[in-house]
C-alpha atoms as a PDB file:
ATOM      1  CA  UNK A   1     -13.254  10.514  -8.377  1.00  0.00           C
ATOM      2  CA  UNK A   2     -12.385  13.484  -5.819  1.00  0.00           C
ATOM      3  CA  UNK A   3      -8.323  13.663  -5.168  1.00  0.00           C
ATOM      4  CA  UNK A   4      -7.896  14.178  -1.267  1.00  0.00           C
ATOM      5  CA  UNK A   5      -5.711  16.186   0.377  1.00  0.00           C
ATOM      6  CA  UNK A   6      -4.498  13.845   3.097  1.00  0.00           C
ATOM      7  CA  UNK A   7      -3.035  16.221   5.181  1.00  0.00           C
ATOM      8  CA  UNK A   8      -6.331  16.914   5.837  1.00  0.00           C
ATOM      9  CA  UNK A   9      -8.173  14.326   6.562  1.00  0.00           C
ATOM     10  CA  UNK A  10      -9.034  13.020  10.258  1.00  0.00           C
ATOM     11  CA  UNK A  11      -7.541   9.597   9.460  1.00  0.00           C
ATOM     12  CA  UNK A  12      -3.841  10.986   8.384  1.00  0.00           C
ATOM     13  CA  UNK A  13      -4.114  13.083  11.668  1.00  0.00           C
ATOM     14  CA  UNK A  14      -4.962  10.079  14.235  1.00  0.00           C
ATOM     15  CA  UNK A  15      -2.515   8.289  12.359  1.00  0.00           C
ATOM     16  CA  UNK A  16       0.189  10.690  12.771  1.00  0.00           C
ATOM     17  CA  UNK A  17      -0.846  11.007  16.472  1.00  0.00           C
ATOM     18  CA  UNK A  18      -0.051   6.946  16.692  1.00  0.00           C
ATOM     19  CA  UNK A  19       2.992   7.047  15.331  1.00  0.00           C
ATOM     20  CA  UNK A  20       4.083   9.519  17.927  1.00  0.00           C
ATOM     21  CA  UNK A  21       2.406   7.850  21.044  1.00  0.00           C
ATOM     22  CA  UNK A  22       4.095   4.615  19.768  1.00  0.00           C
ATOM     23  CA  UNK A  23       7.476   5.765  19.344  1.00  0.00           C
ATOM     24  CA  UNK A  24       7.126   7.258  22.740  1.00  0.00           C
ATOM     25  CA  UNK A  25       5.567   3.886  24.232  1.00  0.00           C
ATOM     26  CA  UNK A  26       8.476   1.785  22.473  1.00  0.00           C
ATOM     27  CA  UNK A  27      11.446   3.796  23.898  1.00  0.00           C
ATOM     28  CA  UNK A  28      10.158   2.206  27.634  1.00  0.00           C
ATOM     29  CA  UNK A  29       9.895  -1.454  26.267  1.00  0.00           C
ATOM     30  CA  UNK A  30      12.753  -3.754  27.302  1.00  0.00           C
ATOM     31  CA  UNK A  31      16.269  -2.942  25.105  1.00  0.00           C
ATOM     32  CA  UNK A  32      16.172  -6.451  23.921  1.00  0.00           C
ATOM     33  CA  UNK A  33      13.007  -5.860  22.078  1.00  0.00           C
ATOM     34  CA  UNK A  34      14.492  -2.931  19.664  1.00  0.00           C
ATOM     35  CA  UNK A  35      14.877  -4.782  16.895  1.00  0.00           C
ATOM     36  CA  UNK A  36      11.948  -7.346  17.465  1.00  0.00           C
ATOM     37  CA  UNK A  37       9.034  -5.585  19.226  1.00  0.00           C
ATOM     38  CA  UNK A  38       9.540  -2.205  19.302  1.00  0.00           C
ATOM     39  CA  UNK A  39      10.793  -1.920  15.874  1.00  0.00           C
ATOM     40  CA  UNK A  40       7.444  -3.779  14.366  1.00  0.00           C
ATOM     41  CA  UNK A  41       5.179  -1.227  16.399  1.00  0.00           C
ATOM     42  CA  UNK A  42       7.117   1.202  15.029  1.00  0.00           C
ATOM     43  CA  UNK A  43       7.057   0.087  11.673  1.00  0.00           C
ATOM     44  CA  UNK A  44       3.431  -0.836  11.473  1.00  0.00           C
ATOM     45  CA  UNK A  45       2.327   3.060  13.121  1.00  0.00           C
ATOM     46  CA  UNK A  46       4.132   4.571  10.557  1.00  0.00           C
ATOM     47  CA  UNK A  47       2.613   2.228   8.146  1.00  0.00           C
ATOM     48  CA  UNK A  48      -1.041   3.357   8.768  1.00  0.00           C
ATOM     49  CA  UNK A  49      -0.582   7.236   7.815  1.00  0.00           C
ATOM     50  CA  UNK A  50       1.620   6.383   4.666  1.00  0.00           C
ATOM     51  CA  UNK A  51      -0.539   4.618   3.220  1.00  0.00           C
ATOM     52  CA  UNK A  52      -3.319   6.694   3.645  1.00  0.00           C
ATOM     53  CA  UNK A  53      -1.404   9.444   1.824  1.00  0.00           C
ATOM     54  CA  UNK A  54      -0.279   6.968  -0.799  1.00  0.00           C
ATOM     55  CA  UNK A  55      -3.458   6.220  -1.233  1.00  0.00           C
ATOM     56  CA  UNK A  56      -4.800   9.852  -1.998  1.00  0.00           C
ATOM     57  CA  UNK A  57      -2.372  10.396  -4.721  1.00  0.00           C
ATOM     58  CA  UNK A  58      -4.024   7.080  -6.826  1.00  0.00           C
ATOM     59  CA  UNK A  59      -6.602   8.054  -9.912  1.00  0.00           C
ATOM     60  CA  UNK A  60      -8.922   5.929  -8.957  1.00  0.00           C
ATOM     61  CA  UNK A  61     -11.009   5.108  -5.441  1.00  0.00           C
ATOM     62  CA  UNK A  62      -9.953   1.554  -6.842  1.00  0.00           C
ATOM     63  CA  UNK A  63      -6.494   1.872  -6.058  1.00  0.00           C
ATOM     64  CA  UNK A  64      -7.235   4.653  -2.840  1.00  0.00           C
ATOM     65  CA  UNK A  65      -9.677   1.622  -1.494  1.00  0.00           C
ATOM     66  CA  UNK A  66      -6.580  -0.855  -1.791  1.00  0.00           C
ATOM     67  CA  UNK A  67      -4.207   1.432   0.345  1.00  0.00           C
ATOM     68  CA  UNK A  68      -6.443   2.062   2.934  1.00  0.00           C
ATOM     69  CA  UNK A  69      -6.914  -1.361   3.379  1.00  0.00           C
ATOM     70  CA  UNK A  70      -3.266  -1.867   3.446  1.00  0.00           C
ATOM     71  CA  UNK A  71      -3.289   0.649   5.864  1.00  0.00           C
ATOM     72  CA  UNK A  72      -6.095  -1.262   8.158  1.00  0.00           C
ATOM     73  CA  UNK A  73      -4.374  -4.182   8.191  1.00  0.00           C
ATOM     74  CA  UNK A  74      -1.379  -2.439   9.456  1.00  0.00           C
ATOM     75  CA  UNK A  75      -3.794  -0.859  12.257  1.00  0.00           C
ATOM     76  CA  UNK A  76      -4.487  -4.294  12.916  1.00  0.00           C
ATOM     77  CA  UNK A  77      -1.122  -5.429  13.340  1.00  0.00           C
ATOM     78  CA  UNK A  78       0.025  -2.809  15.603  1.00  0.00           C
ATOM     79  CA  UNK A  79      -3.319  -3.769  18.160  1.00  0.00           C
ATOM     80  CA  UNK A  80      -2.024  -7.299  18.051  1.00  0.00           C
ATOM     81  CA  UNK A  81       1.386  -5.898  18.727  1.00  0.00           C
ATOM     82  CA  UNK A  82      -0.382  -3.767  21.406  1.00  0.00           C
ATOM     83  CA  UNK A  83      -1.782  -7.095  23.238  1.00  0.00           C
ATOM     84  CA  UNK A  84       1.820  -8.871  23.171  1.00  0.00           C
ATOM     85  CA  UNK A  85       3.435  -5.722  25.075  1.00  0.00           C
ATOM     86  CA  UNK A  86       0.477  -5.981  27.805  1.00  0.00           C
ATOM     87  CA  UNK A  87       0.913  -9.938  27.718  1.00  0.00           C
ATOM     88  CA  UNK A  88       4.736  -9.168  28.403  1.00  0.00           C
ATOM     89  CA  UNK A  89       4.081  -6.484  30.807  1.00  0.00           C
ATOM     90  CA  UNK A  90       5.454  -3.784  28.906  1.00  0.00           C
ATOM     91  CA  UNK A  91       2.599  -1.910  29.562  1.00  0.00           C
ATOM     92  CA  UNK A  92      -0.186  -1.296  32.406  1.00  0.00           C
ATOM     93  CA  UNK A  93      -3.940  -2.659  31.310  1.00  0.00           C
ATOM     94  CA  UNK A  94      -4.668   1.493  31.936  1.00  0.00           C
ATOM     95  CA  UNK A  95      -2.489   2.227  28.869  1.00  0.00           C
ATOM     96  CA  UNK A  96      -3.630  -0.638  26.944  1.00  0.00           C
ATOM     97  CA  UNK A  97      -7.257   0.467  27.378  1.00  0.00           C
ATOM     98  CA  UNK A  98      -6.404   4.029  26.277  1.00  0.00           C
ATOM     99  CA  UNK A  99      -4.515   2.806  23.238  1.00  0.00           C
ATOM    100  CA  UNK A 100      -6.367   0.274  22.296  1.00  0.00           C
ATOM    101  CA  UNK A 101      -9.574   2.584  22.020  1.00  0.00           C
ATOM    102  CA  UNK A 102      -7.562   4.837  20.179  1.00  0.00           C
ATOM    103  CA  UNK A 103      -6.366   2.103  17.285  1.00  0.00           C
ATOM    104  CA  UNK A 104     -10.125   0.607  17.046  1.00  0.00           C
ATOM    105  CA  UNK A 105     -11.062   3.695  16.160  1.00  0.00           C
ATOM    106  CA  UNK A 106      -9.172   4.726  13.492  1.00  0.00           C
ATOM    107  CA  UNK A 107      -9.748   1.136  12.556  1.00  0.00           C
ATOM    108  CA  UNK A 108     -13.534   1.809  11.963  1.00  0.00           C
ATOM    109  CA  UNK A 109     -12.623   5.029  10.588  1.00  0.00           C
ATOM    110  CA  UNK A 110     -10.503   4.145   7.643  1.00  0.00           C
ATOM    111  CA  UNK A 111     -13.162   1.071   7.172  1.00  0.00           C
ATOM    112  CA  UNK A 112     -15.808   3.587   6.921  1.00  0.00           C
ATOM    113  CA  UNK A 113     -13.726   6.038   4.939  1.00  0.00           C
ATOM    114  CA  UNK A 114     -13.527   2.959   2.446  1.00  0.00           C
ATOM    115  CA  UNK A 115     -16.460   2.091   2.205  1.00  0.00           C
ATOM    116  CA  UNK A 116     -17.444   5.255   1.420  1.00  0.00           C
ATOM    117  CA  UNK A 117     -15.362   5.263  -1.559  1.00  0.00           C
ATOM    118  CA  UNK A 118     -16.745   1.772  -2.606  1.00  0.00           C
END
């Protein structure tokens, strides 16, 4: 079992990069949605890097394999969030594409990352 710096690793960096491209894409969604919407993408982004670098600090690839699953399913959250802010218009099908690329991704990244470990 190799301990990994998470700082350094590609996943941690894209998620960090999400979390700031979502907390920039939130502050233009409706002001009604801050505590629904906006606050669940926001919650979920940061979600997907924390867990990652939870995960790195377990003693087993056991326990890393369970928080980067944690982690996808929070990736997979936030693209479903992603799809209810185009369905409400909070965003143009341009920025959905971009984004959406982005999260499926890191989505087959941290799978493969995992499996990797498996």
């Amino acid at each position: 079992m190799t301990r990994h710096n998470f700082k350094n690793l590609k996943i941690w960096q894209d998620g960090i990069s999400l979390v700031s491209e979502t907390y920039k894409l939130t502050k233009t969604f409706p002001k009604f949605e801050v505590y629904s919407l906006s606050s669940q993408m926001n919650r979920c982004a940061v979600s997907i890097p924390s867990n990652i670098a939870e995960g790195t600090s377990k003693s087993t690839n056991k326990h890393i394999s369970k928080y980067l699953e944690i982690s996808l399913g929070s990736a997979f959250e936030w693209e479903t969030q992603l799809i209810i802010a185009l369905n409400e218009k909070y965003i143009s099908k341009e920025e959905f594409k971009r984004l959406e690329e982005k999260i499926t991704t890191l989505q087959r990244m941290i799978s493969g990352f995992k499996k990797g470990l498996d």
